[in-house]
PDB file of N, CA and C in Angstrom:
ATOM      1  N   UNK A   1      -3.715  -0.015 -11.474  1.00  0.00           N
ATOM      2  CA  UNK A   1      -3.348  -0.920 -10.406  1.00  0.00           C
ATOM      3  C   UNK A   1      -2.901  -2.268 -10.978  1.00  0.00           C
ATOM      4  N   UNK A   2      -3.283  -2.401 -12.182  1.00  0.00           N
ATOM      5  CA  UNK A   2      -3.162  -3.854 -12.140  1.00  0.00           C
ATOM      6  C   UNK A   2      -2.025  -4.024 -12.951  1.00  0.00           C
ATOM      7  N   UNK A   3      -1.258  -2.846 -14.134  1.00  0.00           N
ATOM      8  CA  UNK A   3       0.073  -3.137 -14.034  1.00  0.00           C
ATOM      9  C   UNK A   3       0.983  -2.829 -13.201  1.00  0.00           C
ATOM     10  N   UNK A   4       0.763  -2.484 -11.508  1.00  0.00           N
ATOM     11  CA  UNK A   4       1.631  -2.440 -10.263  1.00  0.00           C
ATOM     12  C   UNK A   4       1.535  -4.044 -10.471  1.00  0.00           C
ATOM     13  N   UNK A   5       0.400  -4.594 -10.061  1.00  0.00           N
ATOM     14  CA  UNK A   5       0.323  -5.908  -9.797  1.00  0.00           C
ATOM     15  C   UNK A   5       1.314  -6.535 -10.534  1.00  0.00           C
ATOM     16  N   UNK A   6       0.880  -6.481 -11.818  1.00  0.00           N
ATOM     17  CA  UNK A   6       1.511  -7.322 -13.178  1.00  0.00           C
ATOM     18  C   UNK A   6       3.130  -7.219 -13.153  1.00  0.00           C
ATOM     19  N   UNK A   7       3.512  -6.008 -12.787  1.00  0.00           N
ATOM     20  CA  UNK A   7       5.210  -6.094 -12.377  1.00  0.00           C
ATOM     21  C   UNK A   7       5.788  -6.758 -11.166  1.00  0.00           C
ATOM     22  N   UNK A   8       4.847  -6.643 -10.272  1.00  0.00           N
ATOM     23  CA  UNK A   8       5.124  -7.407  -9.056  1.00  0.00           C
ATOM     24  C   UNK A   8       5.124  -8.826  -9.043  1.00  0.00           C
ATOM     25  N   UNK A   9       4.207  -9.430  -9.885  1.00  0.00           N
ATOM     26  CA  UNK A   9       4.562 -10.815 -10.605  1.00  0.00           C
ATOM     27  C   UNK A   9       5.654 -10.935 -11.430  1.00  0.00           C
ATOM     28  N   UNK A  10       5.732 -10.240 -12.361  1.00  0.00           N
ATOM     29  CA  UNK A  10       7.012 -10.656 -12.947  1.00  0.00           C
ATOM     30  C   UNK A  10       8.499 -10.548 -12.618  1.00  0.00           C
ATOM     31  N   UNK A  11       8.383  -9.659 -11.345  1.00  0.00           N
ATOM     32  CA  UNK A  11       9.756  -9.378 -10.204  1.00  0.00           C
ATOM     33  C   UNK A  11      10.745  -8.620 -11.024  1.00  0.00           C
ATOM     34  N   UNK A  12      11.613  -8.645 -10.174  1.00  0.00           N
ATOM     35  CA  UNK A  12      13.250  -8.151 -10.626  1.00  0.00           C
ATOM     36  C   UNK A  12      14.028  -8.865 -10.280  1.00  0.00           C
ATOM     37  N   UNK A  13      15.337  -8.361  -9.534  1.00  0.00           N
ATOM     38  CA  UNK A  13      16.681  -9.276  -9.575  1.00  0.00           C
ATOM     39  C   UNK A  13      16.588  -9.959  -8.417  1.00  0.00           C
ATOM     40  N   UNK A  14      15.359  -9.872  -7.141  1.00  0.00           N
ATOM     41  CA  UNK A  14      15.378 -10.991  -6.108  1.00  0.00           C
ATOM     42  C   UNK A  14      14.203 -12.116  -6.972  1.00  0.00           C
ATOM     43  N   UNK A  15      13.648 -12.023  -8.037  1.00  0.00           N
ATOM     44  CA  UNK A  15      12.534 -12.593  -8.057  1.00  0.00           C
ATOM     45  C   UNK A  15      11.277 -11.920  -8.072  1.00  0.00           C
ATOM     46  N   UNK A  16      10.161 -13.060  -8.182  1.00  0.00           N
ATOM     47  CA  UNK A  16       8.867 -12.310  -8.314  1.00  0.00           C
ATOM     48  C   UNK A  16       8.449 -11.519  -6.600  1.00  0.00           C
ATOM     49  N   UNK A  17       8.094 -11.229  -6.937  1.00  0.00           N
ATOM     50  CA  UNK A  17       7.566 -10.184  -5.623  1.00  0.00           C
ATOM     51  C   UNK A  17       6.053 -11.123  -4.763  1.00  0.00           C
ATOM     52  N   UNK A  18       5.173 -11.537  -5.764  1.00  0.00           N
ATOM     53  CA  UNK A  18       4.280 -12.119  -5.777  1.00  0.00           C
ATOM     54  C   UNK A  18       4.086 -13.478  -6.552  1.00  0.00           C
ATOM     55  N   UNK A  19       3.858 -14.227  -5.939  1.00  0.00           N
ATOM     56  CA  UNK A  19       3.511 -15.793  -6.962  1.00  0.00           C
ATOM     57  C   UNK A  19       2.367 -16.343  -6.523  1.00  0.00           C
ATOM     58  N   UNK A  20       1.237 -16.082  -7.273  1.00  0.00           N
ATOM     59  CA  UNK A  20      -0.196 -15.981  -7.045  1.00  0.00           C
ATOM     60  C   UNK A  20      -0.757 -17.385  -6.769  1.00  0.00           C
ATOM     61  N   UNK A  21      -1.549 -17.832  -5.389  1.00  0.00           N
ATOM     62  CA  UNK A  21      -1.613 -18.895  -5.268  1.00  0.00           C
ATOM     63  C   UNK A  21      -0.760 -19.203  -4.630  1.00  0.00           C
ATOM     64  N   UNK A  22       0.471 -18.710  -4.173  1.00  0.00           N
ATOM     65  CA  UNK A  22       1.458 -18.872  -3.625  1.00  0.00           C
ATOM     66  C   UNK A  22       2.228 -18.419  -2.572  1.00  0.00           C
ATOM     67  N   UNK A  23       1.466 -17.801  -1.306  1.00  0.00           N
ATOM     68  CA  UNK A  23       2.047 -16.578  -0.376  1.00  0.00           C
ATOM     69  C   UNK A  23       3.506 -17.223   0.234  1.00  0.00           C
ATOM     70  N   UNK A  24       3.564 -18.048   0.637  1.00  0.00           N
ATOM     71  CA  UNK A  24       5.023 -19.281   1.055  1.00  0.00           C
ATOM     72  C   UNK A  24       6.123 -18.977   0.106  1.00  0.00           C
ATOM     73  N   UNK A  25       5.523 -18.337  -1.002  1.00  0.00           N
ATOM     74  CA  UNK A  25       6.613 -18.042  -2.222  1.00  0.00           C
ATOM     75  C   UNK A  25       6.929 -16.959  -2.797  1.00  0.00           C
ATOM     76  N   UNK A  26       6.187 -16.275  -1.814  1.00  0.00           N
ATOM     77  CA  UNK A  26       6.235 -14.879  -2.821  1.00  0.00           C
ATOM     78  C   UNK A  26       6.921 -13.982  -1.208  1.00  0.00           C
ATOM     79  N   UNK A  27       7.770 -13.120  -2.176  1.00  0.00           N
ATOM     80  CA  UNK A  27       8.758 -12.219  -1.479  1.00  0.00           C
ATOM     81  C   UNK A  27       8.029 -10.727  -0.443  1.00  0.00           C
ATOM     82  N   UNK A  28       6.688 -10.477  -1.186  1.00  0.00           N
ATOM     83  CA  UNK A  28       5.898  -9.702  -0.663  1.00  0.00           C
ATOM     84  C   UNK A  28       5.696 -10.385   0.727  1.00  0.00           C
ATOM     85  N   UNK A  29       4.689 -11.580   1.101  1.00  0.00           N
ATOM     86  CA  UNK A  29       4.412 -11.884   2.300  1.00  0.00           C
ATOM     87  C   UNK A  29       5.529 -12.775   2.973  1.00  0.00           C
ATOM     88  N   UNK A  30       6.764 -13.102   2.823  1.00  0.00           N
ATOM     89  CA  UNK A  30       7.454 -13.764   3.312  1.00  0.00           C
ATOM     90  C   UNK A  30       8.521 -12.209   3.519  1.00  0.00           C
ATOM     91  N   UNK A  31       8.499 -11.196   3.447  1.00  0.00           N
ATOM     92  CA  UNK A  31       8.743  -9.977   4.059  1.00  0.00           C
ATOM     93  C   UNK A  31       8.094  -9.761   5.083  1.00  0.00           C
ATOM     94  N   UNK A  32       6.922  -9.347   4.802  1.00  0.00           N
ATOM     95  CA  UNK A  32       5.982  -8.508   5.801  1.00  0.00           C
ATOM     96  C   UNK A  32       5.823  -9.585   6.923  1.00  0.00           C
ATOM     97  N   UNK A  33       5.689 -10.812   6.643  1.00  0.00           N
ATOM     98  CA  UNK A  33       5.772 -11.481   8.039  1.00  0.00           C
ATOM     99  C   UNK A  33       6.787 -11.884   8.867  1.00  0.00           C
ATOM    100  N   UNK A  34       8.161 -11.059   8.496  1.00  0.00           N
ATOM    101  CA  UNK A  34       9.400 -11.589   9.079  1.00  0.00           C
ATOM    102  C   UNK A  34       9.767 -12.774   8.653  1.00  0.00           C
ATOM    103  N   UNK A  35       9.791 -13.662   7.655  1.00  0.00           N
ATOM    104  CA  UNK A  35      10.120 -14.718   7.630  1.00  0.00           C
ATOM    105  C   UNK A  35      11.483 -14.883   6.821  1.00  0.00           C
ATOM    106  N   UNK A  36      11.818 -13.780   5.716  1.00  0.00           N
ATOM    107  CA  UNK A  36      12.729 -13.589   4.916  1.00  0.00           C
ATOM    108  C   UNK A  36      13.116 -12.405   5.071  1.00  0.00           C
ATOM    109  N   UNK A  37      14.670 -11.935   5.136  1.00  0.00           N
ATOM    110  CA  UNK A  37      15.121 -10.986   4.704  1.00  0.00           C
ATOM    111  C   UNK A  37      15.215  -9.985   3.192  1.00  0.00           C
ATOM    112  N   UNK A  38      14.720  -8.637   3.332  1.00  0.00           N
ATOM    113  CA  UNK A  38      14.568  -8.086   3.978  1.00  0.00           C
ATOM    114  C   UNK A  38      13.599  -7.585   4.369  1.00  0.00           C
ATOM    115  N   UNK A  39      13.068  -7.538   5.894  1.00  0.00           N
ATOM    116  CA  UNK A  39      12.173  -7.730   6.679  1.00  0.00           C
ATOM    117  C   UNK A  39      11.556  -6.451   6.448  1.00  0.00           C
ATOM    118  N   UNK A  40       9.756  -5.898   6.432  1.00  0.00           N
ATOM    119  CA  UNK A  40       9.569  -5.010   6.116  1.00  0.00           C
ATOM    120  C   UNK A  40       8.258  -4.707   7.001  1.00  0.00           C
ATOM    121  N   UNK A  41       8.211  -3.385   7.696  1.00  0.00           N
ATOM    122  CA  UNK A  41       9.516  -2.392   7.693  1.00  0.00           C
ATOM    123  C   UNK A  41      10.216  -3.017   8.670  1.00  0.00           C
ATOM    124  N   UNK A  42      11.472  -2.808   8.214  1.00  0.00           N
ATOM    125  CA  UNK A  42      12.516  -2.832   9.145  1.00  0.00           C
ATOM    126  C   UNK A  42      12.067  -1.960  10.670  1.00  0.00           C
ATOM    127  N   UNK A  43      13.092  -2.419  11.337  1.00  0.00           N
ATOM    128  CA  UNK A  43      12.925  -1.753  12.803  1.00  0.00           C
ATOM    129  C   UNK A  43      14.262  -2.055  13.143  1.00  0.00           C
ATOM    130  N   UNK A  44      14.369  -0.569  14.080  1.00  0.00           N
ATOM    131  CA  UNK A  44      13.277   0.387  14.173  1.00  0.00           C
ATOM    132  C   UNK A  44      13.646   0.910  12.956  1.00  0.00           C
ATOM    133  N   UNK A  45      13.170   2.002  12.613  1.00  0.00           N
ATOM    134  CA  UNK A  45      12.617   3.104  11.200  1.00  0.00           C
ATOM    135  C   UNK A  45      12.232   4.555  11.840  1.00  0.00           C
ATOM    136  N   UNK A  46      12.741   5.444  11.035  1.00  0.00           N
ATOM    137  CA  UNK A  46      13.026   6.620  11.083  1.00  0.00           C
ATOM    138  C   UNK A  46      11.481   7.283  10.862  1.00  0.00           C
ATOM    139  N   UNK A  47       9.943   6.415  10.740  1.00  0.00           N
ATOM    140  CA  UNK A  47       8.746   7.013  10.640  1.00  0.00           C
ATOM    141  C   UNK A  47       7.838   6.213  11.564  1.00  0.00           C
ATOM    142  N   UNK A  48       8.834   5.527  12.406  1.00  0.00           N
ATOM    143  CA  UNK A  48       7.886   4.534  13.598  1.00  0.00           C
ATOM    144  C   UNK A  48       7.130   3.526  12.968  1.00  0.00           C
ATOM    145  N   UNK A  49       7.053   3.156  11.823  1.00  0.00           N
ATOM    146  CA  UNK A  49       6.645   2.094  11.332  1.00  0.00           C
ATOM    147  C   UNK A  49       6.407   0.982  11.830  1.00  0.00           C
ATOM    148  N   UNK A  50       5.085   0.081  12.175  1.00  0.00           N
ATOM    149  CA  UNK A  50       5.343  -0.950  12.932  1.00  0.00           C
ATOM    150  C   UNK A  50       4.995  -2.462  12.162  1.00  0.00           C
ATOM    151  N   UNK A  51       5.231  -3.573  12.482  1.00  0.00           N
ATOM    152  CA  UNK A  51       4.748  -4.992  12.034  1.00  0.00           C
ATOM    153  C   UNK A  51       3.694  -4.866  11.942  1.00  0.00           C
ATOM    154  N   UNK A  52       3.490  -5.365  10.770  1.00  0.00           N
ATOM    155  CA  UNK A  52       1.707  -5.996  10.664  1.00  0.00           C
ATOM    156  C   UNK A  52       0.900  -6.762  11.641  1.00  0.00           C
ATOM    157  N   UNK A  53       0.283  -6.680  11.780  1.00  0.00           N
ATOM    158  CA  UNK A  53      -0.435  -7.407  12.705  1.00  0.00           C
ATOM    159  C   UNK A  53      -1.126  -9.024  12.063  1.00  0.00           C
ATOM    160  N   UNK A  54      -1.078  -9.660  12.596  1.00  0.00           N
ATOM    161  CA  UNK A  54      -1.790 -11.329  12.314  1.00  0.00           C
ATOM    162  C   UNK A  54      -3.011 -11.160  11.354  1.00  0.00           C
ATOM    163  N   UNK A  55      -3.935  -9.989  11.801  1.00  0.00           N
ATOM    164  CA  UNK A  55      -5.005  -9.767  10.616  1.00  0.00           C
ATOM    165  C   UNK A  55      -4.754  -9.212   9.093  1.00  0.00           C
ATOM    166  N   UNK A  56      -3.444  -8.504   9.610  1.00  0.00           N
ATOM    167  CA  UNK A  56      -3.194  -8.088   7.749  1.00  0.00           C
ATOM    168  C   UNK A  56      -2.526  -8.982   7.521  1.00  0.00           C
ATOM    169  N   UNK A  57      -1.444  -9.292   7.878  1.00  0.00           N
ATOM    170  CA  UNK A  57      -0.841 -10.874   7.206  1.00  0.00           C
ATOM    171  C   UNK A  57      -1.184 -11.547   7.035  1.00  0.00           C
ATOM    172  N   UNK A  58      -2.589 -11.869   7.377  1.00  0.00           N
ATOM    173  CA  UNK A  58      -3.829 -12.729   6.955  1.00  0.00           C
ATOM    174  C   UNK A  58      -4.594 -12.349   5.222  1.00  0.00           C
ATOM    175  N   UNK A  59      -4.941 -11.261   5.825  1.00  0.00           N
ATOM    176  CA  UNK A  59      -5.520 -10.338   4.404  1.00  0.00           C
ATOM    177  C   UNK A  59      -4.379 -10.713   2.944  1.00  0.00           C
ATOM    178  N   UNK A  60      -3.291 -10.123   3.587  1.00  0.00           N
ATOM    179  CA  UNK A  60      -2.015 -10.573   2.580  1.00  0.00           C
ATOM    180  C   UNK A  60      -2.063 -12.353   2.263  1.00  0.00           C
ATOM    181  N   UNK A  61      -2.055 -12.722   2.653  1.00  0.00           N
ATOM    182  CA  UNK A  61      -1.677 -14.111   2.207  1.00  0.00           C
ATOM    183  C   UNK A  61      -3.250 -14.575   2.223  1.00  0.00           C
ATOM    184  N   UNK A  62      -4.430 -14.453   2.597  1.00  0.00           N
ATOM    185  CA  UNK A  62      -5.291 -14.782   1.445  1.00  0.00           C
ATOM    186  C   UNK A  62      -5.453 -14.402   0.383  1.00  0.00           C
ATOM    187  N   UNK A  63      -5.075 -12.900   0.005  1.00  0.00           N
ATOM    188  CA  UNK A  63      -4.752 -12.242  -1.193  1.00  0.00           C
ATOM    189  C   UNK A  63      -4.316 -12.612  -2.317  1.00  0.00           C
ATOM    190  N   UNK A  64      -3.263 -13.243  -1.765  1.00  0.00           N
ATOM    191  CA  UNK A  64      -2.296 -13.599  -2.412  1.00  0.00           C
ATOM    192  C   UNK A  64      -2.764 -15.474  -3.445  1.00  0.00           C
ATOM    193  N   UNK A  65      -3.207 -16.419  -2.061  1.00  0.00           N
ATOM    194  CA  UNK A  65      -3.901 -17.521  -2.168  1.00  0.00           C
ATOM    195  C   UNK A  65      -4.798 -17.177  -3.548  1.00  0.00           C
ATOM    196  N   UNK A  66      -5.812 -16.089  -3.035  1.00  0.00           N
ATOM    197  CA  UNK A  66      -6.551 -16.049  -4.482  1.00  0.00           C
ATOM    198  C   UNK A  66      -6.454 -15.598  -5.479  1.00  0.00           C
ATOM    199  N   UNK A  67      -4.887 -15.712  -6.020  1.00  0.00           N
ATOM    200  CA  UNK A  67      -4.908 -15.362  -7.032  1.00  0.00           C
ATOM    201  C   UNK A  67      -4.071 -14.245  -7.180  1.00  0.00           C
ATOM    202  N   UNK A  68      -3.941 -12.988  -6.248  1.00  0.00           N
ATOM    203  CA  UNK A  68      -3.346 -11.789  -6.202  1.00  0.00           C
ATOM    204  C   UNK A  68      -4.032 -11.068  -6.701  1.00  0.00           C
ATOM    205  N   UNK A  69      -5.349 -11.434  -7.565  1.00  0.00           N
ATOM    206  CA  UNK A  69      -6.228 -10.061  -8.226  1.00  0.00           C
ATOM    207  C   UNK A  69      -7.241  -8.802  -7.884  1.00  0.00           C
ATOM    208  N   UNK A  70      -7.247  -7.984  -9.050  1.00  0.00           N
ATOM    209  CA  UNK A  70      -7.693  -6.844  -8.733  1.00  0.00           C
ATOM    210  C   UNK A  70      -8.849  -6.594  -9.693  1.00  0.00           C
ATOM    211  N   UNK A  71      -9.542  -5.887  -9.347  1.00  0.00           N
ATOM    212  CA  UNK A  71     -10.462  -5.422 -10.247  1.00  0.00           C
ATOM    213  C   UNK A  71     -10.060  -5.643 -11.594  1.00  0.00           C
ATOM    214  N   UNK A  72      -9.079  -4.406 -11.765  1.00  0.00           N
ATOM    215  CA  UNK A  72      -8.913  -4.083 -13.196  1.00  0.00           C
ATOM    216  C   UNK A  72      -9.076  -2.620 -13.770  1.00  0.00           C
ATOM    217  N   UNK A  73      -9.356  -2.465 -12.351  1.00  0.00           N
ATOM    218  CA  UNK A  73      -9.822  -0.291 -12.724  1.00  0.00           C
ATOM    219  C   UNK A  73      -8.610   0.650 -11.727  1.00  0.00           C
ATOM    220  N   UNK A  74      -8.239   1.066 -12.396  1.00  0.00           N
ATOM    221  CA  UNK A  74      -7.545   2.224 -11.822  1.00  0.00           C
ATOM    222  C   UNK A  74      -8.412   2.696 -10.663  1.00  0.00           C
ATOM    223  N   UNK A  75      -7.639   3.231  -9.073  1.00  0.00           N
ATOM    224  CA  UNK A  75      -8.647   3.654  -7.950  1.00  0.00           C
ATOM    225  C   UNK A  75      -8.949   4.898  -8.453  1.00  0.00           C
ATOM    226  N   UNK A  76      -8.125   5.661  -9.738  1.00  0.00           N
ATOM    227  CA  UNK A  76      -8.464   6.937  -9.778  1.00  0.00           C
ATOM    228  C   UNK A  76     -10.129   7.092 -11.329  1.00  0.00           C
ATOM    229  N   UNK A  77     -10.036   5.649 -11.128  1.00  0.00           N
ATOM    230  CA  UNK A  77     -11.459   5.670 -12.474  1.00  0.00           C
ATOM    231  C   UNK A  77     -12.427   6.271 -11.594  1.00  0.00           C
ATOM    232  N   UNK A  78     -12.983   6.110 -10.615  1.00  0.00           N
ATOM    233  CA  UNK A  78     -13.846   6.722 -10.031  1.00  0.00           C
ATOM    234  C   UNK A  78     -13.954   8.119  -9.108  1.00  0.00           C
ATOM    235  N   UNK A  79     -13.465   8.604  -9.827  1.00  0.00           N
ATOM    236  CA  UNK A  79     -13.004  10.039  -9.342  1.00  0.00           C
ATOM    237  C   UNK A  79     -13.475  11.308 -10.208  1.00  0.00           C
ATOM    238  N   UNK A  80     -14.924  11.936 -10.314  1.00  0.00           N
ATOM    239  CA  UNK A  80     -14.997  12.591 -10.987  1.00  0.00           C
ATOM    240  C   UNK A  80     -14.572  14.177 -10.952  1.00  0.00           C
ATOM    241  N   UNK A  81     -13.277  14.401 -11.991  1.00  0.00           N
ATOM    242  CA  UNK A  81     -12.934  15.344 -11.946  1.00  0.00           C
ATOM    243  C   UNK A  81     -13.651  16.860 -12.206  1.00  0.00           C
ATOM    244  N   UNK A  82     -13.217  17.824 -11.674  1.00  0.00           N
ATOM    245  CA  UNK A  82     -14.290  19.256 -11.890  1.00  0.00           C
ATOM    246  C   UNK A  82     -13.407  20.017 -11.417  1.00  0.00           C
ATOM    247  N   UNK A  83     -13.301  21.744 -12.246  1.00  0.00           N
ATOM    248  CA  UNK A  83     -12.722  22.469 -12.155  1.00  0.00           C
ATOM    249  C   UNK A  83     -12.981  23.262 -10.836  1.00  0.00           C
ATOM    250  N   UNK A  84     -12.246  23.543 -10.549  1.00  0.00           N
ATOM    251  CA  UNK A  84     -12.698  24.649  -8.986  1.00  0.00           C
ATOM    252  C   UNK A  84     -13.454  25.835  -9.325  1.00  0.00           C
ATOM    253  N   UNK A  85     -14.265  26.117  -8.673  1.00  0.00           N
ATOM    254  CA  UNK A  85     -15.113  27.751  -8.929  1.00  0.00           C
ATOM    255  C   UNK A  85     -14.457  28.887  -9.101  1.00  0.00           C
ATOM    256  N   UNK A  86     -14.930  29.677  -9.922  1.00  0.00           N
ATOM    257  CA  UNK A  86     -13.942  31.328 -10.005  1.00  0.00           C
ATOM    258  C   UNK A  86     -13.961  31.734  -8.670  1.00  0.00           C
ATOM    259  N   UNK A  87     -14.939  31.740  -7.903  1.00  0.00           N
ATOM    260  CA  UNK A  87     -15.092  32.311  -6.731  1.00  0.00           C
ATOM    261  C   UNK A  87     -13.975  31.971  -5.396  1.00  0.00           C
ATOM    262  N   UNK A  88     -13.475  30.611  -5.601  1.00  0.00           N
ATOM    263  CA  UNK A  88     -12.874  29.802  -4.458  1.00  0.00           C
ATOM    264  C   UNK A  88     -11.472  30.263  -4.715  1.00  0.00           C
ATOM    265  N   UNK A  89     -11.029  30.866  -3.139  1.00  0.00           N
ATOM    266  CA  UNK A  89      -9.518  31.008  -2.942  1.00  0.00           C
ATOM    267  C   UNK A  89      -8.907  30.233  -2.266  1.00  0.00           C
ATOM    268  N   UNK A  90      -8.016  29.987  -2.313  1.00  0.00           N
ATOM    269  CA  UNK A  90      -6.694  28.860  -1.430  1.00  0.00           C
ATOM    270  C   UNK A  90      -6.503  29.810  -0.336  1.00  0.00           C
ATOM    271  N   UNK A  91      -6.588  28.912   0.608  1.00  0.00           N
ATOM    272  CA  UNK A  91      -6.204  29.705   2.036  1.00  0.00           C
ATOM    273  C   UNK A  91      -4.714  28.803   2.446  1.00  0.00           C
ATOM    274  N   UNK A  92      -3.506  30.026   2.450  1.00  0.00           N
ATOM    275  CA  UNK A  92      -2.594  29.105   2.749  1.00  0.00           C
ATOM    276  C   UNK A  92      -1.899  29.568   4.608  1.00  0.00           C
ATOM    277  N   UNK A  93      -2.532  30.011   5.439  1.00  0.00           N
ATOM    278  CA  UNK A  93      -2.474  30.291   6.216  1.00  0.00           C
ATOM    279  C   UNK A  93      -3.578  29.995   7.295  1.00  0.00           C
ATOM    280  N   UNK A  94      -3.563  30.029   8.645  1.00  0.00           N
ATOM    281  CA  UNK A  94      -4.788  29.351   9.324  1.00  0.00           C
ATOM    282  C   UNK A  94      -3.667  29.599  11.257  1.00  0.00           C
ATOM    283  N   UNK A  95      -4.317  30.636  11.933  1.00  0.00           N
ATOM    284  CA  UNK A  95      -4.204  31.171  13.069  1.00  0.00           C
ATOM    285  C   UNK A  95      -4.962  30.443  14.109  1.00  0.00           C
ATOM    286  N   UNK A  96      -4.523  29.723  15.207  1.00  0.00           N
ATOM    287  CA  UNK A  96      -5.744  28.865  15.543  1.00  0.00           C
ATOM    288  C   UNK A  96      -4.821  28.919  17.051  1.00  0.00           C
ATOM    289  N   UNK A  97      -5.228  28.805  18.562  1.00  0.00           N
ATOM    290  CA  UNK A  97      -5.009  29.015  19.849  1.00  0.00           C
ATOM    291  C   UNK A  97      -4.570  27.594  20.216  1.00  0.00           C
ATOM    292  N   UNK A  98      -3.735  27.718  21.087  1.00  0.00           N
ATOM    293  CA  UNK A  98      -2.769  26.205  21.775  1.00  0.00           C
ATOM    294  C   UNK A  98      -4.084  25.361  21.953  1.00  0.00           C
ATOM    295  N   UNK A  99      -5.785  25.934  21.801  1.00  0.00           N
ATOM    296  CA  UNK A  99      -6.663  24.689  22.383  1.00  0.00           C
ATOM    297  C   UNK A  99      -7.703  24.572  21.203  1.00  0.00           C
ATOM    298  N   UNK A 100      -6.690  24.822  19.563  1.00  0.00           N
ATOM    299  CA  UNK A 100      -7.330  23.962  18.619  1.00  0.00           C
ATOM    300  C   UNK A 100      -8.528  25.106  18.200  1.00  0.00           C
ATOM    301  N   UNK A 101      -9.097  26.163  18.673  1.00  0.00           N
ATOM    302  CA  UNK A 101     -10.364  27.263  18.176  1.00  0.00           C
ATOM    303  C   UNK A 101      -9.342  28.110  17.623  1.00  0.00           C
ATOM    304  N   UNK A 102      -9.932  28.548  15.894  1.00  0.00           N
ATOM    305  CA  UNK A 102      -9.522  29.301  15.134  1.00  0.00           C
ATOM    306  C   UNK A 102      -9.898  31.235  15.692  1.00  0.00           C
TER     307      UNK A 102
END
């Protein structure tokens, strides 16, 4: 996660994406809140996508205020991996009545 972050600070050809300490400046929340083009998500959108609401644009731009940081751990560090049982089959099929009982 935190070299997503780390590229998102250092931007591309609009600029940084993020400027930590800085939500007024950074391209991430001056998107998502409509304030700069291009507006995200756009609307309408082909997956119904809607505006953030005042509480995540909140979340976002305190986020951002403090710093932009993250842990430092991959979300997948805590994930302990294990092989599947000999016994267990994949069911790729599933018959079930217009009222949801299999």
């Amino acid at each position: 996660m935190r070299d997503v972050i780390d590229a998102m600070i250092k931007g591309g050809k609009r600029g940084a994406s993020i400027v930590p300490g800085k939500p007024d400046e950074s391209l991430l929340y001056l998107a998502a809140a409509r304030k700069k083009a291009p507006h995200m998500p756009p609307l309408p959108n082909k997956v119904e996508a809607k505006s953030l609401t005042p509480k995540e644009l909140g979340l976002i731009r305190q986020w951002i205020l403090e710093g932009a940081k993250t842990s430092g751990e991959s979300s997948s560090a805590n994930i302990n991996w294990q092989p599947i049982p000999k016994g267990m089959k994949a069911s790729y099929a599933l018959a079930m009545s217009p009222w949801g009982e299999t």
